[in-house]
Structure formats: structure tokens, C-alpha cells
C-alpha atoms as a PDB file:
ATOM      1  CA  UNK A   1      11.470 -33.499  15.902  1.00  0.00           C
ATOM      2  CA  UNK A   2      10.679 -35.756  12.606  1.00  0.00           C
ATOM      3  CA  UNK A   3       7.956 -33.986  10.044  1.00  0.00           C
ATOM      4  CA  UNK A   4       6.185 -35.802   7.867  1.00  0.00           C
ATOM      5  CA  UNK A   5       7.429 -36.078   4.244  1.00  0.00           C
ATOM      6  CA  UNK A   6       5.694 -34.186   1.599  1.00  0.00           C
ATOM      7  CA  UNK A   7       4.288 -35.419  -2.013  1.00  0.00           C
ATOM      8  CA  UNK A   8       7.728 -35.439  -3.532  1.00  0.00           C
ATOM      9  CA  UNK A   9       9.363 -37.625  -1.079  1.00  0.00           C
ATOM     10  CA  UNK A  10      11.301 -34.714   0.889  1.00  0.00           C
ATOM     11  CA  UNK A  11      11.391 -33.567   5.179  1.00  0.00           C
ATOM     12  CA  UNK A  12       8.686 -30.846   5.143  1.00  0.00           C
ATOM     13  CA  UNK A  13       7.041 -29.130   7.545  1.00  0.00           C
ATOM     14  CA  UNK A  14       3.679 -29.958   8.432  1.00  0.00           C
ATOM     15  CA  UNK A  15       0.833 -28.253   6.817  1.00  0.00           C
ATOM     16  CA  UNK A  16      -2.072 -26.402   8.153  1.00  0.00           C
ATOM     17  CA  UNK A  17      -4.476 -29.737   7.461  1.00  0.00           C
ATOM     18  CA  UNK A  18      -1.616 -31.395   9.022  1.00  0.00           C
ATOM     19  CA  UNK A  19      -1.465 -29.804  12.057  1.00  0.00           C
ATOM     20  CA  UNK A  20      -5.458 -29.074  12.734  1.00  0.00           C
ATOM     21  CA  UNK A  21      -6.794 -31.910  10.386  1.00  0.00           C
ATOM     22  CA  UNK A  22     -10.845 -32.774   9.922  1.00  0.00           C
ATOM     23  CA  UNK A  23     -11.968 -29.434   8.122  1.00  0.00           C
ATOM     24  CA  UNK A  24     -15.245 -30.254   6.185  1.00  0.00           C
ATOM     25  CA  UNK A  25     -14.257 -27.840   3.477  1.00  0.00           C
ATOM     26  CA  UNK A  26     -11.194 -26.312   2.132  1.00  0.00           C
ATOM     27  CA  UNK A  27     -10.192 -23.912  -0.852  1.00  0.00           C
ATOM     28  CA  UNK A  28      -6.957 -22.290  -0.891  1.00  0.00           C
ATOM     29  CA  UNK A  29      -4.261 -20.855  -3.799  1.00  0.00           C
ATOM     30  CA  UNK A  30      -1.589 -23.101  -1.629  1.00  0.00           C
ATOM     31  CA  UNK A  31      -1.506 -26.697  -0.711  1.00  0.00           C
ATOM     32  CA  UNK A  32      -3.188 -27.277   2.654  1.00  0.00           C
ATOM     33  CA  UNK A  33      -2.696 -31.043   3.418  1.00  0.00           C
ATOM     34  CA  UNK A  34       0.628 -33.538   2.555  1.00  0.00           C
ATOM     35  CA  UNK A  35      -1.799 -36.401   1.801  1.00  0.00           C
ATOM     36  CA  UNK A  36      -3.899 -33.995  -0.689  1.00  0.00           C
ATOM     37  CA  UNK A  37      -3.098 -35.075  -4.446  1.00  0.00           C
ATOM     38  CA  UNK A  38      -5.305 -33.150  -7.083  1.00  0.00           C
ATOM     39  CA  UNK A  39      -4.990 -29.823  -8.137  1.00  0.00           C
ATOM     40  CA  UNK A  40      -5.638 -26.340  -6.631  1.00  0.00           C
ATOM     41  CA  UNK A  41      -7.493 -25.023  -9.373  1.00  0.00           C
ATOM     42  CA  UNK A  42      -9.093 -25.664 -12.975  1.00  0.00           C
ATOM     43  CA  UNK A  43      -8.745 -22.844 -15.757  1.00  0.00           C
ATOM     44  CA  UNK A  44     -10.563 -21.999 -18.908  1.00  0.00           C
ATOM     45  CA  UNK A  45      -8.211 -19.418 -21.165  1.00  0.00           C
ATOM     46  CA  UNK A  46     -10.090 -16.857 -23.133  1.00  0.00           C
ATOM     47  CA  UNK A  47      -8.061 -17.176 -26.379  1.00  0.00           C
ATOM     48  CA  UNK A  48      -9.749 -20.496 -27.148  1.00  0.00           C
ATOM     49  CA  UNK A  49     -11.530 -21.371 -24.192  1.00  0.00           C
ATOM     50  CA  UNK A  50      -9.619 -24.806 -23.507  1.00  0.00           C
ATOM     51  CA  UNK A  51      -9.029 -25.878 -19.725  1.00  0.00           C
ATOM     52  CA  UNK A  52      -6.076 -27.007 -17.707  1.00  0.00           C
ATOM     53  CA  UNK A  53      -6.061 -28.310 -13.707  1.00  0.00           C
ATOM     54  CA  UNK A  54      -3.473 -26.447 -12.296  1.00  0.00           C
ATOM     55  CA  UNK A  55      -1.225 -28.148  -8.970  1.00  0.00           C
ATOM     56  CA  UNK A  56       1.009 -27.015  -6.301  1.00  0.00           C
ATOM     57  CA  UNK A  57       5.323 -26.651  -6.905  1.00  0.00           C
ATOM     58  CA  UNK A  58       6.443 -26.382  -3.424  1.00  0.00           C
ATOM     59  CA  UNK A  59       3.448 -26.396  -1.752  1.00  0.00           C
ATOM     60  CA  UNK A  60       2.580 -23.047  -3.922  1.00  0.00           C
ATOM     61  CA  UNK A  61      -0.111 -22.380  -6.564  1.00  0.00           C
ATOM     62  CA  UNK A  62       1.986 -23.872 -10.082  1.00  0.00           C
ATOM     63  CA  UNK A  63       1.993 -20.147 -11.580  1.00  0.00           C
ATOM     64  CA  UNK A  64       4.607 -21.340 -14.289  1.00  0.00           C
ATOM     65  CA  UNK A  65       1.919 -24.066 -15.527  1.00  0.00           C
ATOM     66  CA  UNK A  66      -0.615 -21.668 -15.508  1.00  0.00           C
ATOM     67  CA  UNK A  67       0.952 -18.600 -17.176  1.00  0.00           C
ATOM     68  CA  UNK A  68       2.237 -21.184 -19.683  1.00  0.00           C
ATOM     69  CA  UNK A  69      -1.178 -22.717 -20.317  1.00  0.00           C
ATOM     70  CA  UNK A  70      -2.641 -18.883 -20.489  1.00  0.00           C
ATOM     71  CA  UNK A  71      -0.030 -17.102 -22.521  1.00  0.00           C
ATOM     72  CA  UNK A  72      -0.671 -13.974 -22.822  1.00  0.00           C
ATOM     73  CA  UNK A  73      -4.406 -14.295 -22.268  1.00  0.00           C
ATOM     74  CA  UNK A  74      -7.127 -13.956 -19.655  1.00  0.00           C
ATOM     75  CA  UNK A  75      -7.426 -16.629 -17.301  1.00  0.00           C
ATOM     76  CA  UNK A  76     -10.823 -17.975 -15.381  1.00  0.00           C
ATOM     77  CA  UNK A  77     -11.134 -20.336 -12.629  1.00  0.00           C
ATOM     78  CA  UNK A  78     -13.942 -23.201 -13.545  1.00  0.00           C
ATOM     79  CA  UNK A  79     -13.194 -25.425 -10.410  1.00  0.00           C
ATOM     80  CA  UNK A  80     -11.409 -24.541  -6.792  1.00  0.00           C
ATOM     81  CA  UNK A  81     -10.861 -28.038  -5.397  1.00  0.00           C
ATOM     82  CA  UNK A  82     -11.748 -28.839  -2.111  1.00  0.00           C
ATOM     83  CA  UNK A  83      -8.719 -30.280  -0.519  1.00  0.00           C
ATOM     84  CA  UNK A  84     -10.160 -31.548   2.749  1.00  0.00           C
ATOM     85  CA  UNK A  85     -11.086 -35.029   1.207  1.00  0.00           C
ATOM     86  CA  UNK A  86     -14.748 -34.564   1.436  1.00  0.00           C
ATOM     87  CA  UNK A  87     -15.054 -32.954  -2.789  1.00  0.00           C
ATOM     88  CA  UNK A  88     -17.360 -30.087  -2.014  1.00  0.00           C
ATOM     89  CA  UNK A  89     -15.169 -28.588  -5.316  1.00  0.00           C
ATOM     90  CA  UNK A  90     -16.311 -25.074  -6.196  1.00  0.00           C
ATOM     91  CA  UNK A  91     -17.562 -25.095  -9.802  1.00  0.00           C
ATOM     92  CA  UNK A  92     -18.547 -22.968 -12.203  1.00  0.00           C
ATOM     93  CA  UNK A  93     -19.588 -24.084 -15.772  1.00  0.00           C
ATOM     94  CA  UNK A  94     -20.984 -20.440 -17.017  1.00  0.00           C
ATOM     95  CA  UNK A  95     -17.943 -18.046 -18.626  1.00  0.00           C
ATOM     96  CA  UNK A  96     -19.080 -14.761 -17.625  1.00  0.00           C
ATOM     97  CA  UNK A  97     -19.713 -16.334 -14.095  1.00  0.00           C
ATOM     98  CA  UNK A  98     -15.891 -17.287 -13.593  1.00  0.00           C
ATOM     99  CA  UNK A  99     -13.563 -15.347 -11.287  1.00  0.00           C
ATOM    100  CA  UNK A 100     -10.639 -14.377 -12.973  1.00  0.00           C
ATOM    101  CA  UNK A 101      -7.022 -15.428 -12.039  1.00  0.00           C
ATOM    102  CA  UNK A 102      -4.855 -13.950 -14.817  1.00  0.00           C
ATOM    103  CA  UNK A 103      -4.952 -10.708 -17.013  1.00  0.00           C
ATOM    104  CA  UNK A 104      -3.742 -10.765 -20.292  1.00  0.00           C
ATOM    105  CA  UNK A 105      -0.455 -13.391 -19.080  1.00  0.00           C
ATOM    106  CA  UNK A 106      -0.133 -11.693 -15.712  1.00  0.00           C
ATOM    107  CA  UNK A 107      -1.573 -13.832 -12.554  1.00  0.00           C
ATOM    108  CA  UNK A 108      -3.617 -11.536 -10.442  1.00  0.00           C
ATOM    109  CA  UNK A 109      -1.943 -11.027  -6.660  1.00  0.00           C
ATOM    110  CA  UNK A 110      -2.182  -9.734  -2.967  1.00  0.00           C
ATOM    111  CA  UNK A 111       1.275  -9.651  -1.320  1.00  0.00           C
ATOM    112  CA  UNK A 112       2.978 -11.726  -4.072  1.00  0.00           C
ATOM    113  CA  UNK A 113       0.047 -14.715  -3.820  1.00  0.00           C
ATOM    114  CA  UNK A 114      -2.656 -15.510  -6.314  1.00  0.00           C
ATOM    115  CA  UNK A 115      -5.814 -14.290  -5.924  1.00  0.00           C
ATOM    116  CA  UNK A 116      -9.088 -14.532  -7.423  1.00  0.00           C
ATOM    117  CA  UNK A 117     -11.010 -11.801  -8.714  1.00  0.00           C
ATOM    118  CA  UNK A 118     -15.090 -12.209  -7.885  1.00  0.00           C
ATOM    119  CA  UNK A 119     -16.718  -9.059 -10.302  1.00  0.00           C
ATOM    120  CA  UNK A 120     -19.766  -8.255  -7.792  1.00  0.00           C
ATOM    121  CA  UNK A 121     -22.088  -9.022 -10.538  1.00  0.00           C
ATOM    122  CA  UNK A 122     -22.241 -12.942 -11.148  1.00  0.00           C
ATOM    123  CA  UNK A 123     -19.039 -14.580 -10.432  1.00  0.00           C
ATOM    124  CA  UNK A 124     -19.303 -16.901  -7.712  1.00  0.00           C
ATOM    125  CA  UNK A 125     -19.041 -21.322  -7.211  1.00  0.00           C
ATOM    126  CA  UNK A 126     -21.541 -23.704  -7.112  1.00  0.00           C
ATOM    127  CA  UNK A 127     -21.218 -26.442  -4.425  1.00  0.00           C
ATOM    128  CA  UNK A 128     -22.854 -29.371  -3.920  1.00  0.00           C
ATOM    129  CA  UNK A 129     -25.428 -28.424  -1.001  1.00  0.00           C
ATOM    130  CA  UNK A 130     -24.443 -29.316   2.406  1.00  0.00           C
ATOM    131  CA  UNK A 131     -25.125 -27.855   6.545  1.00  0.00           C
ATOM    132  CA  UNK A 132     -23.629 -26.375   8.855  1.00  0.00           C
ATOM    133  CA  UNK A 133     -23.557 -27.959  12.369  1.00  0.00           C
ATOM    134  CA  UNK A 134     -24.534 -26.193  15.764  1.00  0.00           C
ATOM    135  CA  UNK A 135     -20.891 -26.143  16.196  1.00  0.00           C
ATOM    136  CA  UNK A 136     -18.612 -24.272  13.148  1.00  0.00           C
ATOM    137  CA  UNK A 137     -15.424 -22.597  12.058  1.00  0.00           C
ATOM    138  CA  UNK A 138     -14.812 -20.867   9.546  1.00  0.00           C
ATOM    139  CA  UNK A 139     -12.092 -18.668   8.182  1.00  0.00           C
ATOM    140  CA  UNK A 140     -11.131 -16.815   4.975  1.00  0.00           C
ATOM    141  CA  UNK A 141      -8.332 -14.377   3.500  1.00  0.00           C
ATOM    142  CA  UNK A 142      -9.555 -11.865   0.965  1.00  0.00           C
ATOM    143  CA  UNK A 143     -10.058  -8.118   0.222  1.00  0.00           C
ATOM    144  CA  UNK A 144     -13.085  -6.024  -1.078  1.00  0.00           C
ATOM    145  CA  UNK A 145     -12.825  -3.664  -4.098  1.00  0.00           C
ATOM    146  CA  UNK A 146     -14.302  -0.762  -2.466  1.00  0.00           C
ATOM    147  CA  UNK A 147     -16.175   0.284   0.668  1.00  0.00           C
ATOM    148  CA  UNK A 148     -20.095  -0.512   0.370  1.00  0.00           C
ATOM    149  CA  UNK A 149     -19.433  -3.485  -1.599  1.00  0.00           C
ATOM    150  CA  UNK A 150     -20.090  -7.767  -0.161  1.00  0.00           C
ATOM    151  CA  UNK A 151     -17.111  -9.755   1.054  1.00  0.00           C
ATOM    152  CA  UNK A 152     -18.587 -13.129   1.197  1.00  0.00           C
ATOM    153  CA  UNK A 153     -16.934 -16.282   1.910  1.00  0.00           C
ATOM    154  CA  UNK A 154     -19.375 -19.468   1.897  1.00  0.00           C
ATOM    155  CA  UNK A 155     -22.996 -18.735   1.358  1.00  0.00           C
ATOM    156  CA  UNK A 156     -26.939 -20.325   0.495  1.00  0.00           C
ATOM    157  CA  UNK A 157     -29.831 -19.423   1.439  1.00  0.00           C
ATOM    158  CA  UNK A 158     -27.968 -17.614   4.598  1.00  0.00           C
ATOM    159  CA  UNK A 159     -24.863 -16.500   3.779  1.00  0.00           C
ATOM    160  CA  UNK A 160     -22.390 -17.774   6.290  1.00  0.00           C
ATOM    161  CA  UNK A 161     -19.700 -15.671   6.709  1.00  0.00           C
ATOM    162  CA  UNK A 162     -19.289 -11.645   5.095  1.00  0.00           C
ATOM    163  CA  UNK A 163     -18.671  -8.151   5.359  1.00  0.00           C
ATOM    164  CA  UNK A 164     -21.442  -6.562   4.157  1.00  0.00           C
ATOM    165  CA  UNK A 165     -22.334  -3.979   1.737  1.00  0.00           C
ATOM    166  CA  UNK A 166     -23.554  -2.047   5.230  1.00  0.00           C
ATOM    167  CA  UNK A 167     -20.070  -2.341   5.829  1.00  0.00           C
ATOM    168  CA  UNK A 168     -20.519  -4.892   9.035  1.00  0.00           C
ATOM    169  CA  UNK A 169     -19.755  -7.952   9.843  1.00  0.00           C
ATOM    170  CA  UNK A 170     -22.413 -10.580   9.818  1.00  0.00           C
ATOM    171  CA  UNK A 171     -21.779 -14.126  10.237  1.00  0.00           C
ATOM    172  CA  UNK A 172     -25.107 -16.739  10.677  1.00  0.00           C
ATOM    173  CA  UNK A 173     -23.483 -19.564  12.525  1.00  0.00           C
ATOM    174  CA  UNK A 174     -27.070 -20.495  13.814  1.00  0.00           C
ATOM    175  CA  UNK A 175     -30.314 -21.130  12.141  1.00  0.00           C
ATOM    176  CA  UNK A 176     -32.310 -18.396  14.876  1.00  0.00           C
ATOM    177  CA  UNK A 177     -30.407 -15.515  13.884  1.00  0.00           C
ATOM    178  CA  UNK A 178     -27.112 -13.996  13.089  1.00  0.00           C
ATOM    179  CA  UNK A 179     -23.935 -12.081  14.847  1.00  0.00           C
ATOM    180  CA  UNK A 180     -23.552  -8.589  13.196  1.00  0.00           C
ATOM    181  CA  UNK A 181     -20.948  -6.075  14.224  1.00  0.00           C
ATOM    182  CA  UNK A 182     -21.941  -3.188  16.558  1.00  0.00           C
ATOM    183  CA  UNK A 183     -19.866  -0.697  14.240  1.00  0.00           C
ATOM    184  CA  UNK A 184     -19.035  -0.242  10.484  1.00  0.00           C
ATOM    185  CA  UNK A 185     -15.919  -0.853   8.706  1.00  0.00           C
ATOM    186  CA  UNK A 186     -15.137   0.655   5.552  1.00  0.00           C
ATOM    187  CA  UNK A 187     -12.184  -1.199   5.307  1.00  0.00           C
ATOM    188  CA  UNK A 188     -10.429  -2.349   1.598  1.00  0.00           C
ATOM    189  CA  UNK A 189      -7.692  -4.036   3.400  1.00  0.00           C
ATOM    190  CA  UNK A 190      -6.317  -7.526   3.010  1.00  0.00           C
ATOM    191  CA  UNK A 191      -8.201  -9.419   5.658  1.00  0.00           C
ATOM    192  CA  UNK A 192      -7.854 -12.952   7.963  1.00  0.00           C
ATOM    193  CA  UNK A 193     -11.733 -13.072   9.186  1.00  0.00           C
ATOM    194  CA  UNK A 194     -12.982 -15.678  11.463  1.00  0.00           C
ATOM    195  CA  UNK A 195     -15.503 -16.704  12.611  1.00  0.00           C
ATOM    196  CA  UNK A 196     -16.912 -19.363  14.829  1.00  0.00           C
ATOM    197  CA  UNK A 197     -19.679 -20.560  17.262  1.00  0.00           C
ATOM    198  CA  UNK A 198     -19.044 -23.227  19.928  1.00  0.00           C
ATOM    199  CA  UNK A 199     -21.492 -26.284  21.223  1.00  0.00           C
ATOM    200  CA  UNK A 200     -23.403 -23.650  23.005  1.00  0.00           C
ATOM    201  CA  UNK A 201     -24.139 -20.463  22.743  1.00  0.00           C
ATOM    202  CA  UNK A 202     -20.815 -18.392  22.150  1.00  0.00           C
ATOM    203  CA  UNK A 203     -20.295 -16.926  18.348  1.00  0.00           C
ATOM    204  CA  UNK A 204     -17.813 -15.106  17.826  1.00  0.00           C
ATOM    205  CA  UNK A 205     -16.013 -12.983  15.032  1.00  0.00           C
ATOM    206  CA  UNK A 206     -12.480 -12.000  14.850  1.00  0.00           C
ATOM    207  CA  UNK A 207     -10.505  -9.516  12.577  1.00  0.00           C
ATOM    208  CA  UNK A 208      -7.176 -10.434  12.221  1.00  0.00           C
ATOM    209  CA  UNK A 209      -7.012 -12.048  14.744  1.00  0.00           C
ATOM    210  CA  UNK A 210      -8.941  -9.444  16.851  1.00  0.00           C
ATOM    211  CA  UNK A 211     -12.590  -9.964  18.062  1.00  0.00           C
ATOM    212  CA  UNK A 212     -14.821  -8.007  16.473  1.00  0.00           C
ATOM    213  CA  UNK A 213     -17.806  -6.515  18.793  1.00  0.00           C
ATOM    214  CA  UNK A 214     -21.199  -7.721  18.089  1.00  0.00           C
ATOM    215  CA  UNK A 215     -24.401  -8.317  19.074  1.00  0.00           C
ATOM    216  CA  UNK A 216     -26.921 -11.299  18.160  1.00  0.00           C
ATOM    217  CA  UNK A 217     -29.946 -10.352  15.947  1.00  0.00           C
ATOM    218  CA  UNK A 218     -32.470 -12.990  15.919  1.00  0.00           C
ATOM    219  CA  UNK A 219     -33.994 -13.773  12.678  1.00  0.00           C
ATOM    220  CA  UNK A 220     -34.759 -16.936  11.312  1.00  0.00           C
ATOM    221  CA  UNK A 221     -32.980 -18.506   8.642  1.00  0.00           C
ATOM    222  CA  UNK A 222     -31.503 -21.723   6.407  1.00  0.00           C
ATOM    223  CA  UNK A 223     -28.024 -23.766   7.356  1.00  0.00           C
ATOM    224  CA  UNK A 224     -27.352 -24.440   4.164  1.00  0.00           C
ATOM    225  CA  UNK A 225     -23.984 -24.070   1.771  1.00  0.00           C
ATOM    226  CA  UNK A 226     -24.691 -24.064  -1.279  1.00  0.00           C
ATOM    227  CA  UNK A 227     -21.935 -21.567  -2.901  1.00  0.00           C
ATOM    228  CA  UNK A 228     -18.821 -19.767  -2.757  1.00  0.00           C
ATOM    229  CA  UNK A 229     -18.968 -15.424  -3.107  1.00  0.00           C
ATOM    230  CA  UNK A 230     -22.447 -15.208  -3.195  1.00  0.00           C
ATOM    231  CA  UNK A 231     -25.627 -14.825  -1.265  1.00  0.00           C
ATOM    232  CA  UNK A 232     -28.146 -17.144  -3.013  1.00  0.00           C
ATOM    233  CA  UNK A 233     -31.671 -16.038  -1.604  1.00  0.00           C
ATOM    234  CA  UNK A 234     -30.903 -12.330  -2.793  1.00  0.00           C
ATOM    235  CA  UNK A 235     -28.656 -13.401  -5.745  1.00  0.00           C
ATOM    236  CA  UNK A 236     -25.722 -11.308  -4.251  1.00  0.00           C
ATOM    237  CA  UNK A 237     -22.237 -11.228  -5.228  1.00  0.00           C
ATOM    238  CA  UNK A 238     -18.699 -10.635  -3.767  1.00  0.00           C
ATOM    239  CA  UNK A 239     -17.173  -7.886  -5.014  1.00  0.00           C
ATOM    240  CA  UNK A 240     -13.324  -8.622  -4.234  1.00  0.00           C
ATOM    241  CA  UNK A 241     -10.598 -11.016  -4.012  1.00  0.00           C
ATOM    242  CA  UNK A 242     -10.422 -14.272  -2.224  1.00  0.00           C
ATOM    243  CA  UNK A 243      -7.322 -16.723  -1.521  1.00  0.00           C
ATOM    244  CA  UNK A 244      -8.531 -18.989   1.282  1.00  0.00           C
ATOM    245  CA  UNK A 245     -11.256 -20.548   2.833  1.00  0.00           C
ATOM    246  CA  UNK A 246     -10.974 -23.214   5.815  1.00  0.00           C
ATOM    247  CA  UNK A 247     -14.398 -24.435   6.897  1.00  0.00           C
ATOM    248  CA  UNK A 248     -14.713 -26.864  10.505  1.00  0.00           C
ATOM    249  CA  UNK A 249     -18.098 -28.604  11.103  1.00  0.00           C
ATOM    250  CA  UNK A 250     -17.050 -28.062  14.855  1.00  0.00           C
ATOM    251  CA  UNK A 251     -16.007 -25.149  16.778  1.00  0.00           C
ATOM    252  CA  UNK A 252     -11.975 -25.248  16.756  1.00  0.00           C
ATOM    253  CA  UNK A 253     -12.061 -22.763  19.381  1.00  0.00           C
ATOM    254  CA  UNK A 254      -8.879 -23.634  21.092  1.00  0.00           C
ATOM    255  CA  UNK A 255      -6.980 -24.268  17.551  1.00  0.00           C
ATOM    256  CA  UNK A 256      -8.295 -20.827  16.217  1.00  0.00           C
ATOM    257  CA  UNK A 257      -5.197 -18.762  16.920  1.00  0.00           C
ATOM    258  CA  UNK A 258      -2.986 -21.572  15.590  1.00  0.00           C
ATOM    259  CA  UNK A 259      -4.773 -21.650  12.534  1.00  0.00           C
ATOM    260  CA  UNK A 260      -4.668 -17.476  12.343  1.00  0.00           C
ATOM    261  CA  UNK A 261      -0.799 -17.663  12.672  1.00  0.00           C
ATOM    262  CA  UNK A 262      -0.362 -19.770   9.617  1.00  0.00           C
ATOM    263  CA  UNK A 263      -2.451 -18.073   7.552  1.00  0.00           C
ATOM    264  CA  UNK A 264      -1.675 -14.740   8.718  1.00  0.00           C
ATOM    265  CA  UNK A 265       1.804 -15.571   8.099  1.00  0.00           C
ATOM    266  CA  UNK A 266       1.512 -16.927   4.662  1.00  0.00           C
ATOM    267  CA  UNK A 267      -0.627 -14.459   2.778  1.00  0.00           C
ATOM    268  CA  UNK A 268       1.790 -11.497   5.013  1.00  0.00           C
ATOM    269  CA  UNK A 269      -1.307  -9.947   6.474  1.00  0.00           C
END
């Protein structure tokens, strides 16, 4: 079988925008499409506030750029790039609103890949505002801090996608209610969580890999995305680490465990 070539010219295998192409948004501390050519990142250091975009080496985050642009400083991520082709970039343009990526020269990890660090308070991204469709996908790799704190991927005035400081699962894939787990998790683990709702009426949430039980609340709210990490009606905040998010505008239901098995087998959860 022939792969495609990468950005440098040499055989690689495909990669997960490759393989299950079309995503409407993507933000990732890896390199999710051959054909994308900008950088993963943009960082501000804290010793003189200057910023650097930061690329791929190998289809990994550049972490000898980015230590070397750093030194032996804090690091904060201004921009996450969208690499689906659509630039809905994540951008923040307020300091104390930045996750961080590196402490004082060290990059910031989960399982040897960089992460970035979302205070609970007021870091989060700004996008430019856009809706999601009756059919979605959406999946993200991250951790929480502590039990009782917000996990949240994409949010706006109805946060898409989170584990919740009630320690469920909520996801609002429609605009007459939401899907919210039947029982709590007080989990800090690294996570893969998915979720989805098809042309229908099916939504569904997965763990892992493993559907989550839930039940459908109705309650009427927005479509829109509007942010990364943060609610934007309440002004709440995720209090963790994220390293991934893949958003669909449709419901990739019969892709979804393809798409678990490469992520779940980069980030080693």
C-alpha cells in the first residue's frame, strides 16, 4: 500500500485528517493533516513578553523551538491554530487569560505530550462565532485538576461538550436540551471523551471509548461556538489540561472508533 508523502517530502503514514478528512474545527499539540502548513501554536514568553509560532518536527509539537524561544521562562499560548482549513484559530490577546505551556524552561506534559494548562479562573480562546449542525462530532483529550472542577472542550452560550463541576457529563448537541450522565464521575484521569449526535435523534457520549449512560434533559438553549475552555453565558472556566480537540459538523458515527484508536493511541490513554 502507497501513503501519501508528508511536508518534508518523505513515505508517511496517513494522518488522522487524512484518513477521516472534513472536520470543521481542529486544535491539537500534533500535526493532524499532511496538507496542513502553519503552526500548532503561538507563544508569548514572560521574560519580555515577545511571541514566536511554534510548528510540528515529525509530525510532533517543535518542543526544541519552543524551549529555545522560552529559555528558562514561563511560556503562554496566544493562538492554537485550527488545522482543518476553515481558521476558527483559538486566540487570546489578554496575558493573564493565556493557558500556559511551559514552566520556568520546562514544557508542561501528560504521558510525555504537551499540554496546556487552563487555570479555572480566566484562561480560555476566543473563536470567531460559528454553529453547530443537527448533526455533530466532537472529541477531545484532556484531564481536570481536581474532582468538582469544569472540563470543557468547545463552548458559547451552551457549552458543547464537558464534565462538569457536578461531576457529569453534559454534552448539548441540540438546541432543545442536553445529554447529561445518569451517574457522577469524580474522575482526574487523562481522558478521550466523545461525543456525538446523528441526523436524528441519537446523542451519544463515550468515555474512552465506552458509552457513557445518559438521559436527555430538555432545556432550551444557543448552538453557538464561540470559545475554547469556557462556558460563556456563566463566564465559566476549565480547570485542567487539554491536548486535542476534533470537531465534525456531521455525525461521524461509523468513523468514531477509528478516530478513538488514533488518538487513544497517541496521547497513551
Amino acid at each position: 500500500m502507497l501513503f501519501p508523502f508528508n511536508f518534508l517530502g518523505s513515505s508517511a503514514t496517513p494522518l488522522l485528517l487524512d484518513v477521516y478528512p472534513s472536520a470543521a474545527a481542529a486544535y491539537s499539540v500534533r500535526k493532524l493533516r499532511t496538507a496542513y502548513t502553519g503552526s500548532a501554536i503561538r507563544v508569548r514568553r514572560s521574560s519580555d513578553n515577545a511571541e514566536q509560532d511554534i510548528g510540528f518536527v515529525g509530525g510532533e509539537l517543535d518542543t526544541t523551538a519552543l524551549t529555545t524561544f522560552v529559555g528558562a521562562n514561563n511560556g503562554f499560548v496566544t493562538t492554537w491554530y485550527d488545522q482543518s482549513g476553515n481558521a476558527r484559530n483559538g486566540t487570546q490577546t489578554t496575558a493573564v487569560n493565556q493557558p500556559q505551556i511551559v514552566s520556568s524552561g520546562i514544557v508542561l506534559t501528560i504521558n510525555g505530550k504537551a499540554r496546556l494548562d487552563f487555570d479555572g479562573t480566566n484562561d480560555s480562546f476566543n473563536l470567531t462565532l460559528f454553529t453547530y449542525t443537527a448533526a455533530n462530532y466532537n472529541s477531545f483529550v484532556g484531564r481536570r485538576n481536581l474532582s468538582g472542577r469544569r472540563l470543557i472542550s468547545l463552548g458559547g452560550i451552551s457549552y458543547l461538550w464537558c464534565l462538569w463541576s457536578s461531576n457529569q457529563y453534559i454534552l448539548n448537541a441540540v438546541t432543545t436540551g442536553q445529554q447529561i450522565s445518569t451517574a457522577t464521575d469524580a474522575t482526574t484521569a487523562h481522558l478521550l471523551l466523545t461525543g456525538l449526535r446523528d441526523a436524528s435523534t441519537a446523542i451519544k457520549m463515550y468515555k474512552n471509548g465506552v458509552l457513557i449512560a445518559s438521559s436527555f434533559s430538555s432545556t432550551t438553549i444557543g448552538n453557538s461556538i464561540e470559545s475554547i475552555g469556557k462556558y460563556t453565558l456563566t463566564n465559566a472556566h476549565s480547570f485542567g489540561e487539554l491536548q486535542e480537540i476534533v470537531y465534525y459538523n456531521s455525525a461521524q458515527e461509523s468513523n468514531r472508533t477509528g478516530i478513538e484508536a488514533d488518538i487513544t493511541a497517541y496521547y497513551g490513554i
